[in-house]
Protein backbone atom coordinates (compact mmCIF):
# COMPACT_ATOMS: atom_id res chain seq x y z
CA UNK A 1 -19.15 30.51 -1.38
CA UNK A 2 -16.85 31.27 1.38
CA UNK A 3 -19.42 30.75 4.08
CA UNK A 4 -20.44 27.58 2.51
CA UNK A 5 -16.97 26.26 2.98
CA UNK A 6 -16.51 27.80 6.30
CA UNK A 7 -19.78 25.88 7.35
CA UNK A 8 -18.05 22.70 6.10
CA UNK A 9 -14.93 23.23 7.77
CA UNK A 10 -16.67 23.46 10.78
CA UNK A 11 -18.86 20.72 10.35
CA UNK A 12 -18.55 17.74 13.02
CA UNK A 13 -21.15 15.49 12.17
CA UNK A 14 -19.59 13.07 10.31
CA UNK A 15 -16.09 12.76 12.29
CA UNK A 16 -17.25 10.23 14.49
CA UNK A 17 -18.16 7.78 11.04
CA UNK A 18 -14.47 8.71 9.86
CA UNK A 19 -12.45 8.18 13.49
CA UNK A 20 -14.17 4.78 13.70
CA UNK A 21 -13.05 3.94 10.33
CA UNK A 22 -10.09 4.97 10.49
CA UNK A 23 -9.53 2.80 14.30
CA UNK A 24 -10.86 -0.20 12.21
CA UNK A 25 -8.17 0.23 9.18
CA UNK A 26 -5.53 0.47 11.88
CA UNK A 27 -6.62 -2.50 13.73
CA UNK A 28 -7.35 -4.52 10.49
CA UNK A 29 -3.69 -3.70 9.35
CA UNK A 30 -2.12 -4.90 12.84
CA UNK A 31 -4.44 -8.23 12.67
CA UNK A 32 -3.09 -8.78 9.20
CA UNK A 33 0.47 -7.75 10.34
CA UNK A 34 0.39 -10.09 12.94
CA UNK A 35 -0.96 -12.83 10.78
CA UNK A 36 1.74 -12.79 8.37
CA UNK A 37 4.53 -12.67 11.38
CA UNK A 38 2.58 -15.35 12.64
CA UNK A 39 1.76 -17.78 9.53
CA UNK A 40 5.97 -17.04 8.73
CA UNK A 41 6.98 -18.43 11.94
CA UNK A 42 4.55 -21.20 11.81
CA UNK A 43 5.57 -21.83 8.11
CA UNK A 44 9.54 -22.11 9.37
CA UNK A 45 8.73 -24.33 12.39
CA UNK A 46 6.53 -26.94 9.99
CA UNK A 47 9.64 -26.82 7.88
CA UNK A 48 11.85 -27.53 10.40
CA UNK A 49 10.18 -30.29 11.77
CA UNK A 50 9.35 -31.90 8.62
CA UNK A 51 13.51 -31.45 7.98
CA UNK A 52 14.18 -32.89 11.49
CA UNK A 53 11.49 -35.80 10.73
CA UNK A 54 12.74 -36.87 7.37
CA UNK A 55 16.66 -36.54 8.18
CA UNK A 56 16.30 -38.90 11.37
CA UNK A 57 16.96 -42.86 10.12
């Protein structure tokens, strides 16, 4: 039993699978980080304008 988990401790096989998914979670979270900051500001310019548009006689 002990060598059996000593083997898998040792085991490198499969960290390349689980460093490259991890990288892609960390880059999906920044992309959807930066979407929201981005889609906010976008969101408070429209409104802005539309307020600048609809106040002007």
């Amino acid at each position: 039993m002990l060598r059996t988990l000593k083997q898998l401790w040792t085991d490198e096989a499969g960290l390349t699978t689980v460093e490259y998914a991890l990288l892609l979670v960390l880059i999906v979270a920044a992309a959807v980080t930066a979407w929201t900051q981005l889609g906010s500001q976008v969101s408070t310019e429209v409104s802005s304008v539309k307020d600048t548009i609809t106040s002007t006689p």
